[in-house]
C-alpha atoms as a PDB file:
ATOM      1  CA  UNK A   1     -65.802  42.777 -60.620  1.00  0.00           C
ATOM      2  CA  UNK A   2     -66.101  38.895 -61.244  1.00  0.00           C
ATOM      3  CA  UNK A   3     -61.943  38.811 -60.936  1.00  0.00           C
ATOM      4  CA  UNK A   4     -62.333  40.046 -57.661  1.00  0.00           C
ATOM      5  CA  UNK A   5     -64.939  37.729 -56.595  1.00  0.00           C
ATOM      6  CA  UNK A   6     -63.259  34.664 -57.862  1.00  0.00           C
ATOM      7  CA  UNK A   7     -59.803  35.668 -56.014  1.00  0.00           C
ATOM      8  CA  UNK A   8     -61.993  36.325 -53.030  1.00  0.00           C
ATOM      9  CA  UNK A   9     -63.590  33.329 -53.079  1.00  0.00           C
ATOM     10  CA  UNK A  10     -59.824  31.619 -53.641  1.00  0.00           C
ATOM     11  CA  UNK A  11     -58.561  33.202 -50.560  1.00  0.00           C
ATOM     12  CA  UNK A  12     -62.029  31.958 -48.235  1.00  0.00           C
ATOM     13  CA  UNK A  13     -61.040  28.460 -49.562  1.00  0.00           C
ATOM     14  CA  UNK A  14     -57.694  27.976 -47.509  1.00  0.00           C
ATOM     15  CA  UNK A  15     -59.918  29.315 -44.026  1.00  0.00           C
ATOM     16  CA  UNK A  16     -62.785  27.187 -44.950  1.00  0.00           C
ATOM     17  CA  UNK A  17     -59.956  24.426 -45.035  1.00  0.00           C
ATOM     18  CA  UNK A  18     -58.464  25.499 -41.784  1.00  0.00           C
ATOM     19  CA  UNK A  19     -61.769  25.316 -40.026  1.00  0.00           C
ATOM     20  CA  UNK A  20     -63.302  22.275 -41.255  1.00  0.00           C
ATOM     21  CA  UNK A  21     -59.628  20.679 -39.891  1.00  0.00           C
ATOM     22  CA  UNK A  22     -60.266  22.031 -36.625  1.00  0.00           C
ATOM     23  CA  UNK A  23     -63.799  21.335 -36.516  1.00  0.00           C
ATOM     24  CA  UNK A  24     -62.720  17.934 -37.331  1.00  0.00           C
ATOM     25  CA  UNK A  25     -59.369  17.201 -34.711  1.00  0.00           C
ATOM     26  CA  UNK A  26     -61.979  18.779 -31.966  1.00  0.00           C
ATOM     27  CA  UNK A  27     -63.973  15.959 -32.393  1.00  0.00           C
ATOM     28  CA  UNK A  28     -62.000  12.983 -33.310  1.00  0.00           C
ATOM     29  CA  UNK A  29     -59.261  14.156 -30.379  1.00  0.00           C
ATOM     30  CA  UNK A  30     -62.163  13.701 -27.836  1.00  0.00           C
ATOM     31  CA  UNK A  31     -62.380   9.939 -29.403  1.00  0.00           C
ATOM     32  CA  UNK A  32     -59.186   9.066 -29.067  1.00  0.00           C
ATOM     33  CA  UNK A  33     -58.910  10.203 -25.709  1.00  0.00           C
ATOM     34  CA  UNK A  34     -61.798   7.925 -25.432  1.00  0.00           C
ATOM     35  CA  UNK A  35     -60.745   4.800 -26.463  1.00  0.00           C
ATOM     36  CA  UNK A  36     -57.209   5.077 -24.756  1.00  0.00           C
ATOM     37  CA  UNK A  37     -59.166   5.594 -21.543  1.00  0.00           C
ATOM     38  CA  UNK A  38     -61.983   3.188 -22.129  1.00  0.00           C
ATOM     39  CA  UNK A  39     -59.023   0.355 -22.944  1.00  0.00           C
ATOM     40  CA  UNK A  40     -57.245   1.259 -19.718  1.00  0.00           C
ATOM     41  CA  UNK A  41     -60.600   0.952 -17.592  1.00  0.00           C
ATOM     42  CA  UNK A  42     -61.735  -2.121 -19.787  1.00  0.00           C
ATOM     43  CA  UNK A  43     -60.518  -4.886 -17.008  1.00  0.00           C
ATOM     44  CA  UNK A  44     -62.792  -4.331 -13.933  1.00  0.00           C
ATOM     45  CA  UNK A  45     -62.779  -8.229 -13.292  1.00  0.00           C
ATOM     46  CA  UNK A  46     -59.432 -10.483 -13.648  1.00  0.00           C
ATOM     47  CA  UNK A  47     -59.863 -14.171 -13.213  1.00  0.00           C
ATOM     48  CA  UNK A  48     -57.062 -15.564 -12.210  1.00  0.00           C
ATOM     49  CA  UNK A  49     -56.389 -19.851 -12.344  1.00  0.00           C
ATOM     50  CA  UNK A  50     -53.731 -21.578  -9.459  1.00  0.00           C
ATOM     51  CA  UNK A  51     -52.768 -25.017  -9.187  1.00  0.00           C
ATOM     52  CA  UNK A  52     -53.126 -25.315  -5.040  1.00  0.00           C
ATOM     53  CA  UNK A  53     -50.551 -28.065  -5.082  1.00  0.00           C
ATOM     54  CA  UNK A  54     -46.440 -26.480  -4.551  1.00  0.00           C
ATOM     55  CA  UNK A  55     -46.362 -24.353  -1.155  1.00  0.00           C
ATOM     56  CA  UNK A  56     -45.323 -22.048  -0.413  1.00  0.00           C
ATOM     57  CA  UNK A  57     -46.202 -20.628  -4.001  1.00  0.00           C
ATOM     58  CA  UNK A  58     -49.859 -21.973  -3.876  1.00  0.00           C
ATOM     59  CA  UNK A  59     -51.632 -23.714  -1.956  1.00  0.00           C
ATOM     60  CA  UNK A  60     -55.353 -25.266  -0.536  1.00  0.00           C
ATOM     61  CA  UNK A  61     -55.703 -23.676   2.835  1.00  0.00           C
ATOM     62  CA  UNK A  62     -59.520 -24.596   4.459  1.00  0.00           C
ATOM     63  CA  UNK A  63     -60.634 -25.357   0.345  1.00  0.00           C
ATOM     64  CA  UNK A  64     -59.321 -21.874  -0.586  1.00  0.00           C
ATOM     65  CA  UNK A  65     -56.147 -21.087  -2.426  1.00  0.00           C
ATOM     66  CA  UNK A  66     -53.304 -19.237  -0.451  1.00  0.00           C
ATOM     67  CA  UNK A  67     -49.762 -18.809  -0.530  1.00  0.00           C
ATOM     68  CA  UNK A  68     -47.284 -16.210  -2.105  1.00  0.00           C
ATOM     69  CA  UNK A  69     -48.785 -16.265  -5.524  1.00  0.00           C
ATOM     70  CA  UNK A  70     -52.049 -15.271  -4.133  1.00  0.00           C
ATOM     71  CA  UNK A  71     -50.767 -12.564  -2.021  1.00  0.00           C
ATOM     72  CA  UNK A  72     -48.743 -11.170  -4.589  1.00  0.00           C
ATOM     73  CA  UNK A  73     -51.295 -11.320  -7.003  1.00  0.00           C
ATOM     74  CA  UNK A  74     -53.896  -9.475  -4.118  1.00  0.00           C
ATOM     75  CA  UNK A  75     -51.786  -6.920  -4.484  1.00  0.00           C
ATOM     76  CA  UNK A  76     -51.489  -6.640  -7.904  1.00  0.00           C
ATOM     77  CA  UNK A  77     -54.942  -6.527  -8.460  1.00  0.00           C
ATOM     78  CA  UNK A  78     -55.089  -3.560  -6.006  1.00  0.00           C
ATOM     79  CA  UNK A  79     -52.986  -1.603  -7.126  1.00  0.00           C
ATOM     80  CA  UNK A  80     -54.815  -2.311 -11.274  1.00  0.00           C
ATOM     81  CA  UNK A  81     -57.811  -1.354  -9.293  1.00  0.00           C
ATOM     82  CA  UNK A  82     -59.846  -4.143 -10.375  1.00  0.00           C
ATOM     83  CA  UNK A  83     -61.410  -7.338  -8.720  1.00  0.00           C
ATOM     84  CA  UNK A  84     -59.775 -10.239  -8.702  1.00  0.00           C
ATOM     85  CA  UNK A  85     -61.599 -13.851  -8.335  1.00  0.00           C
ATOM     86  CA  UNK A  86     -58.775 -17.010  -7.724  1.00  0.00           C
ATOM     87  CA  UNK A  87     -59.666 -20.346  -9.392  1.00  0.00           C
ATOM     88  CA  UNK A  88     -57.996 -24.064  -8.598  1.00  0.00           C
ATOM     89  CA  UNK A  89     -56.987 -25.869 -11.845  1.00  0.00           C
ATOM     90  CA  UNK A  90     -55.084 -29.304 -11.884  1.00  0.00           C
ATOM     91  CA  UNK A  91     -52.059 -28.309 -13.776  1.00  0.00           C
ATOM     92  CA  UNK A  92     -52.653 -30.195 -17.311  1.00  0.00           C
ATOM     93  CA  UNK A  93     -55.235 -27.958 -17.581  1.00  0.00           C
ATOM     94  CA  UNK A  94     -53.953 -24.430 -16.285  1.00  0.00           C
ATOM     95  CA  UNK A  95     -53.244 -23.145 -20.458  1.00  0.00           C
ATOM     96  CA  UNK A  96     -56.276 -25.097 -21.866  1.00  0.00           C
ATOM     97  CA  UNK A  97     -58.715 -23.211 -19.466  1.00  0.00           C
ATOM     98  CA  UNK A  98     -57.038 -20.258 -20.034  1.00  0.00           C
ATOM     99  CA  UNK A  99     -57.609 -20.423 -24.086  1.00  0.00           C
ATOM    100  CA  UNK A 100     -60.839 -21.977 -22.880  1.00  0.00           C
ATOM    101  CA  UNK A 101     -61.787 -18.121 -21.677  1.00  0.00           C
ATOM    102  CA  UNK A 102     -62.768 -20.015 -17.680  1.00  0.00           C
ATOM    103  CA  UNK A 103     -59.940 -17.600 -16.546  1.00  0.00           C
ATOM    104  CA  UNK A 104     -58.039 -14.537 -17.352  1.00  0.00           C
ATOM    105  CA  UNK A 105     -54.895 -15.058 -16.186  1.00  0.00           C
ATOM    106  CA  UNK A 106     -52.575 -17.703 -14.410  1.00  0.00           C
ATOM    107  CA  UNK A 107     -49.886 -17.580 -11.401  1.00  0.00           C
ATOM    108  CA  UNK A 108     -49.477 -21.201 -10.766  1.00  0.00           C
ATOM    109  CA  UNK A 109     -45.124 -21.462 -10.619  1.00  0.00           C
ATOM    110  CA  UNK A 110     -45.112 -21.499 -14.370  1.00  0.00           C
ATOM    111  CA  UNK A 111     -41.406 -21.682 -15.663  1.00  0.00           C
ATOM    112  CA  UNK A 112     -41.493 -19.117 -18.935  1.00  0.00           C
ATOM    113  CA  UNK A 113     -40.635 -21.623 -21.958  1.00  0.00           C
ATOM    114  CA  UNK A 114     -40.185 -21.319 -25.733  1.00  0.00           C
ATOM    115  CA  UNK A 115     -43.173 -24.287 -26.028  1.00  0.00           C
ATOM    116  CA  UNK A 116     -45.505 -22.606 -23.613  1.00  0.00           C
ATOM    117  CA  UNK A 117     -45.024 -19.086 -25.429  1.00  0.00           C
ATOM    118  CA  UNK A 118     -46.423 -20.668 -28.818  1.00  0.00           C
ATOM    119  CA  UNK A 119     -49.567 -21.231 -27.191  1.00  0.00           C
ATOM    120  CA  UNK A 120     -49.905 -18.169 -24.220  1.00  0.00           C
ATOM    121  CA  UNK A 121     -47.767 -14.908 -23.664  1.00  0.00           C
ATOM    122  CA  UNK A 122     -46.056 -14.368 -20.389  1.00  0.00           C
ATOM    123  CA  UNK A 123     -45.658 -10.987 -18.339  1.00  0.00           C
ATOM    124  CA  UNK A 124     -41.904 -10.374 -17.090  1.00  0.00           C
ATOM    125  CA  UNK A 125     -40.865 -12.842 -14.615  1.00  0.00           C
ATOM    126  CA  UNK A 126     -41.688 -12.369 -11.083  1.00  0.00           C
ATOM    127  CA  UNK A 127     -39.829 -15.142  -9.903  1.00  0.00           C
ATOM    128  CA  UNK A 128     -36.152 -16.292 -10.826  1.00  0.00           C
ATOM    129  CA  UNK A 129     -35.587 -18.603  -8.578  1.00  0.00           C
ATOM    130  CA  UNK A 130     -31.679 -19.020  -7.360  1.00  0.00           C
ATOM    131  CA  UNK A 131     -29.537 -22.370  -7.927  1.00  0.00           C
ATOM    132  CA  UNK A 132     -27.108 -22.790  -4.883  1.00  0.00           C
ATOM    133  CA  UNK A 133     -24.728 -25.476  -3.618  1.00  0.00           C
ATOM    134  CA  UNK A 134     -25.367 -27.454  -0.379  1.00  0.00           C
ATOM    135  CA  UNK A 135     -22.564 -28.733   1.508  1.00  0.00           C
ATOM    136  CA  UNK A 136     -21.372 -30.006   4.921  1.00  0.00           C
ATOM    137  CA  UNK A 137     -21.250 -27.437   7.986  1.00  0.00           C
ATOM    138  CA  UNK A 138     -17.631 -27.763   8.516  1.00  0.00           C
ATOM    139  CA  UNK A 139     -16.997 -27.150   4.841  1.00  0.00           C
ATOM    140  CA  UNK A 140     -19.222 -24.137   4.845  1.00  0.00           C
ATOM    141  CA  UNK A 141     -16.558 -21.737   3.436  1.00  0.00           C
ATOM    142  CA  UNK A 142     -15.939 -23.946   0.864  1.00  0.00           C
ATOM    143  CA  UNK A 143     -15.004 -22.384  -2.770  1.00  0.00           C
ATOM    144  CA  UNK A 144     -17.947 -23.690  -4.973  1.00  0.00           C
ATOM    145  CA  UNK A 145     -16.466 -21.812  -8.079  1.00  0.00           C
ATOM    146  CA  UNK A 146     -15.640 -24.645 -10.725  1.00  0.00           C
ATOM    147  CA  UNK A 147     -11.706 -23.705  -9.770  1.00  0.00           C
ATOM    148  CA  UNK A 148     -12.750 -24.536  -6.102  1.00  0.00           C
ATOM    149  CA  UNK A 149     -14.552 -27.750  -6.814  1.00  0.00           C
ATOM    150  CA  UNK A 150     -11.618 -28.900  -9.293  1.00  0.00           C
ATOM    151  CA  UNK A 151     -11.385 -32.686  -8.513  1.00  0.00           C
ATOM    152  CA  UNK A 152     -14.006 -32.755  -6.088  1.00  0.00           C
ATOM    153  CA  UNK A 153     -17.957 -34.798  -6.648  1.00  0.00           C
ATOM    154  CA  UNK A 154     -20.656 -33.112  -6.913  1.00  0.00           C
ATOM    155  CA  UNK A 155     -23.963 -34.300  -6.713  1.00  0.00           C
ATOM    156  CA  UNK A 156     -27.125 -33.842  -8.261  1.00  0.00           C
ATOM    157  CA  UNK A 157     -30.556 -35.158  -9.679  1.00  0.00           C
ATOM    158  CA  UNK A 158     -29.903 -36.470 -13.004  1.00  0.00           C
ATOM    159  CA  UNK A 159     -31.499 -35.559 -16.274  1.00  0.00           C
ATOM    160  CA  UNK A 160     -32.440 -32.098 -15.739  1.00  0.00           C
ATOM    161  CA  UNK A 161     -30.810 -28.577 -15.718  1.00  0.00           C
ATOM    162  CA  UNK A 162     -28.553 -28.837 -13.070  1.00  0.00           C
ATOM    163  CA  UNK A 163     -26.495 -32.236 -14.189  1.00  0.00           C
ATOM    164  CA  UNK A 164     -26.405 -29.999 -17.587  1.00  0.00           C
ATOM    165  CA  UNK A 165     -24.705 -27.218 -16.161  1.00  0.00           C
ATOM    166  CA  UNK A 166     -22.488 -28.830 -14.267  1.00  0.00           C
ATOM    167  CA  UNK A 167     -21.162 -30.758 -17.315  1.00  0.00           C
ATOM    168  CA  UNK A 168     -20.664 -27.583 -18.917  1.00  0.00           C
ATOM    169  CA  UNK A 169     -18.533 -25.330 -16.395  1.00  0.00           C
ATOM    170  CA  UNK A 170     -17.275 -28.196 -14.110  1.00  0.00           C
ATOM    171  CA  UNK A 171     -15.503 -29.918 -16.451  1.00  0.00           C
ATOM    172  CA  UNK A 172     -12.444 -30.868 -14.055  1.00  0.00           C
ATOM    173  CA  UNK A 173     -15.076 -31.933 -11.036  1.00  0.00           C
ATOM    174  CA  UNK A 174     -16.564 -35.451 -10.881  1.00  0.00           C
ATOM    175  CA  UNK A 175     -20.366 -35.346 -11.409  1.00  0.00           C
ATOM    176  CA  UNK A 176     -22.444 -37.709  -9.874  1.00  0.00           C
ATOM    177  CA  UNK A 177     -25.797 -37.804 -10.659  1.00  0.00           C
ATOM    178  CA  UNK A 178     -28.657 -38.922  -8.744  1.00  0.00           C
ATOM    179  CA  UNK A 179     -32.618 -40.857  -9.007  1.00  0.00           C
ATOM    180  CA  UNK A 180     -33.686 -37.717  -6.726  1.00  0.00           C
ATOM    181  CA  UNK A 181     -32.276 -34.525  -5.077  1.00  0.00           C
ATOM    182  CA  UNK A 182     -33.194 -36.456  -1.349  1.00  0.00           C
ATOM    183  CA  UNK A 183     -30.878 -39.157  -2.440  1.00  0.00           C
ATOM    184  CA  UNK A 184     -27.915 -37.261  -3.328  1.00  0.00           C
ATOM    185  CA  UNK A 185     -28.377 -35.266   0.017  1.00  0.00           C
ATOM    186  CA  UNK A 186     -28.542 -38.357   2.103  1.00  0.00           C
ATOM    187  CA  UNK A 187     -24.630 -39.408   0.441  1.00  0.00           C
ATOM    188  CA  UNK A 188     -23.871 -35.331   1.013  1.00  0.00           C
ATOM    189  CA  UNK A 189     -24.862 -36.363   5.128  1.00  0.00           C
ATOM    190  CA  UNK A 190     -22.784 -39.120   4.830  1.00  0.00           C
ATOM    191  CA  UNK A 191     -19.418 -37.781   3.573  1.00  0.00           C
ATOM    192  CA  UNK A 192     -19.601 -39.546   0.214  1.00  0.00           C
ATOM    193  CA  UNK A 193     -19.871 -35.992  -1.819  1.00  0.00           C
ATOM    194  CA  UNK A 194     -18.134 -32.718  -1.571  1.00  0.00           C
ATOM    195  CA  UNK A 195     -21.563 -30.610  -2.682  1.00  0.00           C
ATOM    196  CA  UNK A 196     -24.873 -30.699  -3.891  1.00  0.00           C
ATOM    197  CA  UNK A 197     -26.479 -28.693  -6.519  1.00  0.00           C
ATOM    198  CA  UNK A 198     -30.071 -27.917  -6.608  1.00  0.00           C
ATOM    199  CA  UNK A 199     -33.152 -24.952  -6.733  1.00  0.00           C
ATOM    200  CA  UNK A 200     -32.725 -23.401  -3.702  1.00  0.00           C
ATOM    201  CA  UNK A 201     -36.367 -23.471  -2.126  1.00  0.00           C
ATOM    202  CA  UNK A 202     -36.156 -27.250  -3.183  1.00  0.00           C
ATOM    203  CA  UNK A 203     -32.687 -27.189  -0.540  1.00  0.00           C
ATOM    204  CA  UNK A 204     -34.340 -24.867   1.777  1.00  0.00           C
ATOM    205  CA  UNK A 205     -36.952 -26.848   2.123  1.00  0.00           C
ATOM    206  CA  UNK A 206     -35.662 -29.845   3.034  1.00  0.00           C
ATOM    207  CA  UNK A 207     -33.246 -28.775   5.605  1.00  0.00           C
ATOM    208  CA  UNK A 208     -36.082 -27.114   7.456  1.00  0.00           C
ATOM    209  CA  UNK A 209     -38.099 -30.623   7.554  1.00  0.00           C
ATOM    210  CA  UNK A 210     -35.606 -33.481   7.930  1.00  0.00           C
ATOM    211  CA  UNK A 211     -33.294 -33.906  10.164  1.00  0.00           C
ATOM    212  CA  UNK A 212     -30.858 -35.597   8.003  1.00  0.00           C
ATOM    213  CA  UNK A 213     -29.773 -32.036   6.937  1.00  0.00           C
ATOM    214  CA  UNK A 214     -28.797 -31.019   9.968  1.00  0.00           C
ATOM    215  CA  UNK A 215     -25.690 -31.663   8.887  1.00  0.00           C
ATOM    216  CA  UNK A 216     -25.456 -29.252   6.397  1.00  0.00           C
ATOM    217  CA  UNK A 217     -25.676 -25.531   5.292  1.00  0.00           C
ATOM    218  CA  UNK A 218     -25.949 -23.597   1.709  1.00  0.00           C
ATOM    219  CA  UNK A 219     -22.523 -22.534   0.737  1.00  0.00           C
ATOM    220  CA  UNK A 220     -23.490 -20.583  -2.063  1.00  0.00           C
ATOM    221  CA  UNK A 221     -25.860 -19.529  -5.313  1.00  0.00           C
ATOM    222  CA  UNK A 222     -24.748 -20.279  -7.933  1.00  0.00           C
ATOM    223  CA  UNK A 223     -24.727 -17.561 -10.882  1.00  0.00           C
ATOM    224  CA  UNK A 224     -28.171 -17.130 -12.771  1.00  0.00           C
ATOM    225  CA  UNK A 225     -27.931 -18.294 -16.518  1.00  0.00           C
ATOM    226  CA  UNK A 226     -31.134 -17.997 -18.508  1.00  0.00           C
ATOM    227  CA  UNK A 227     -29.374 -20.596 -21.055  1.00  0.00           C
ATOM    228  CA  UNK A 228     -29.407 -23.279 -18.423  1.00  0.00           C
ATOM    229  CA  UNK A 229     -32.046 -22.213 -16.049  1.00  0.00           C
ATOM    230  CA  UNK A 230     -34.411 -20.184 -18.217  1.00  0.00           C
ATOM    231  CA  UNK A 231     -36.087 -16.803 -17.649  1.00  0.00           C
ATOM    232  CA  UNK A 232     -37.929 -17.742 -14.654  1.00  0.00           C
ATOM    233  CA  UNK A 233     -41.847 -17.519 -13.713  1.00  0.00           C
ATOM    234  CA  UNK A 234     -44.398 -15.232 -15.068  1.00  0.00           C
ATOM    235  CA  UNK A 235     -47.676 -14.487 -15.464  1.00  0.00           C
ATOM    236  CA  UNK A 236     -49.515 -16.807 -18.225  1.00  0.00           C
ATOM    237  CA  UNK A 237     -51.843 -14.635 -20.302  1.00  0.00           C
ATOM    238  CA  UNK A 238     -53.638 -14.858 -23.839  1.00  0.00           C
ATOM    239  CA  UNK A 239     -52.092 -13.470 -26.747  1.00  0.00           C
ATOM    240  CA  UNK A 240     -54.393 -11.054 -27.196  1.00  0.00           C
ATOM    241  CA  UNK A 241     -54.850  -9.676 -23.685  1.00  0.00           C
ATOM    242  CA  UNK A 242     -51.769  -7.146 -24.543  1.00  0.00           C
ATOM    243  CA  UNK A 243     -53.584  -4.590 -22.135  1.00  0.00           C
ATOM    244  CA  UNK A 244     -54.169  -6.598 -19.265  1.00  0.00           C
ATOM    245  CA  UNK A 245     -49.792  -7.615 -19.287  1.00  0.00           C
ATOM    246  CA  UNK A 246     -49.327  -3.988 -19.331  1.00  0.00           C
ATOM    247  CA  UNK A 247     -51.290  -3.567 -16.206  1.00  0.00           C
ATOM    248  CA  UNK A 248     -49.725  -6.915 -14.235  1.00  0.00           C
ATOM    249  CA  UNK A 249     -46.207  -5.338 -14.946  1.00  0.00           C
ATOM    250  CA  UNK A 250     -46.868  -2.387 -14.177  1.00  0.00           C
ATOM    251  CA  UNK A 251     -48.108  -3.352 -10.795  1.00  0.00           C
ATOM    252  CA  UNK A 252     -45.221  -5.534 -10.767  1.00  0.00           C
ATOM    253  CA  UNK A 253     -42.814  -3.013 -10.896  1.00  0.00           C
ATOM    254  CA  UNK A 254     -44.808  -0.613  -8.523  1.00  0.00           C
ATOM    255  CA  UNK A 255     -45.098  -3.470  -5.807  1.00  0.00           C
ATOM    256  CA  UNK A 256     -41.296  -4.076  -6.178  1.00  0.00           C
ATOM    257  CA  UNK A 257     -39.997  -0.834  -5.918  1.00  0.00           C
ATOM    258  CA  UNK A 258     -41.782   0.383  -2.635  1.00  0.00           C
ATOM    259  CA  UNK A 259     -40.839  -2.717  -1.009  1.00  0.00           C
ATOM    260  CA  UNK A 260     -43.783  -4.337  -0.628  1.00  0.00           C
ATOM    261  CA  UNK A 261     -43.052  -7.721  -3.015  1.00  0.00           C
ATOM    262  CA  UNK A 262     -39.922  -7.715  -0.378  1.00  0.00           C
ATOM    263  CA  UNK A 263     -42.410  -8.050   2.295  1.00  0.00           C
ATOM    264  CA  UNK A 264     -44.811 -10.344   0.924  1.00  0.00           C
ATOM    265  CA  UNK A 265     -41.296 -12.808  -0.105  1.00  0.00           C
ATOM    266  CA  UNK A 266     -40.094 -12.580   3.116  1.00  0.00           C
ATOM    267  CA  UNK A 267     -43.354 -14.606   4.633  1.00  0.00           C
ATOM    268  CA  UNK A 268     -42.476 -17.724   2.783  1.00  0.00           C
ATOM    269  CA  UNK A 269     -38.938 -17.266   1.193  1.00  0.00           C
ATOM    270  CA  UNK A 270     -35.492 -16.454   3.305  1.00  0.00           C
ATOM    271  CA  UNK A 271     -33.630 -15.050   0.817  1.00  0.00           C
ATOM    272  CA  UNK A 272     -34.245 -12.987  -2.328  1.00  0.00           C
ATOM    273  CA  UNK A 273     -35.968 -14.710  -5.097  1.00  0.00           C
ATOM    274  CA  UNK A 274     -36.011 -11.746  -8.161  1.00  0.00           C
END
């Protein structure tokens, strides 16, 4: 009689085992569940900081910020379905006020940079803005490859990426190199260079306002290389905010994909800028 008690207590102890499990998943599941949700619905709120000061990107319009940036991050922030309250900060302090906790996020035509990573993470780039060549109207089909520009002069501002590049992959043209992109135009208008390289808003802009570049058109981009011109512009978040970059690039990729970054481009850029 006691045998069969013990081996009938033995064979209780793997059910009471299976039962306490489930009595346990059924409520820790629930938790889970919980906390995934709770993390996704934590951001009801996003501050985000601008510098107002490089249209069309940002801007001051009537003491409130405008500009792409701020439309594109409108719609961001509707399709995260949360709030979103824009901030002007002067530029030297854009990352400090951000670590500072005044805002949650920044979209201020922020090149993504090794230095700037050690201190903030960045979202994927929304912006990669295109290089392109400049040259005279009747040279418009003009082969701006480096075999096309062999023994021709190029110019372009001096000491940054541009004069780099060039030195690089147009080893066989003559670089000239420039105080400022307006000056090295102004030689372009008067026949004393073949081309000028420079960002292309930076180009577009300048034909649209001065009339000295009536003389000219954009032959070409020139090919994207994140080694010379980096990744491009992105979001600047905290470190720690790994939810909130989740939710800007997912947006991101939703606004981009139905056409409505497209749209929202097309009101202050004339050509394709991701």
């Amino acid at each position: 009689m006691s045998l069969r008690k013990n081996r009938a207590r033995s064979s209780a102890r793997p059910l009471t085992f299976l039962l306490e499990a489930s009595l346990l998943l059924s409520f820790v599941w629930p938790l889970s569940c919980a906390a995934v949700e709770a993390s996704r619905s934590a951001w009801r709120t996003v501050r985000i900081a601008s510098e107002g000061a490089r249209p069309p990107y940002n801007y001051l319009e009537h003491n409130k910020l405008a500009g792409f940036e701020i439309d594109l991050a409108r719609d961001l922030c509707a399709r995260m379905k949360v709030y979103c309250s824009f901030t002007a900060q002067d530029w030297d302090g854009l990352i400090p006020g951000l670590l500072a906790h005044r805002y949650d996020a920044i979209m201020a035509a922020m090149e993504i940079t090794d230095e700037d990573r050690k201190k903030i993470a960045f979202t994927k780039p929304y912006i990669r803005m295109p290089s392109a060549f400049m040259t005279l109207k009747q040279h418009a089909t003009l082969d701006t490859t480096p075999a096309g520009l062999v023994g021709r002069t190029i110019g372009v501002e001096a000491g940054g990426t541009h004069e780099a590049y060039l030195g690089d992959v147009y080893k066989q043209s003559e670089i000239r190199p420039y105080a400022t992109l307006e000056e090295a135009i102004l030689d372009l208008a008067e026949g004393r260079l073949d081309a000028v390289i420079g960002d292309k808003d930076a180009l577009s802009d300048y034909m649209k306002k001065r009339k000295e570049a009536q003389c000219c058109v954009l032959a070409a981009d020139v090919p994207r290389d994140p080694a010379y011109f980096g990744e491009g512009i992105g979001i600047g978040l905290r470190k720690e905010d790994k939810a909130l970059k989740a939710m800007f690039e997912k947006a991101l990729d939703s606004s981009i994909a139905d056409g409505t970054f497209a749209k929202i481009r097309a009101k202050y850029f004339d050509f394709k800028i991701n």
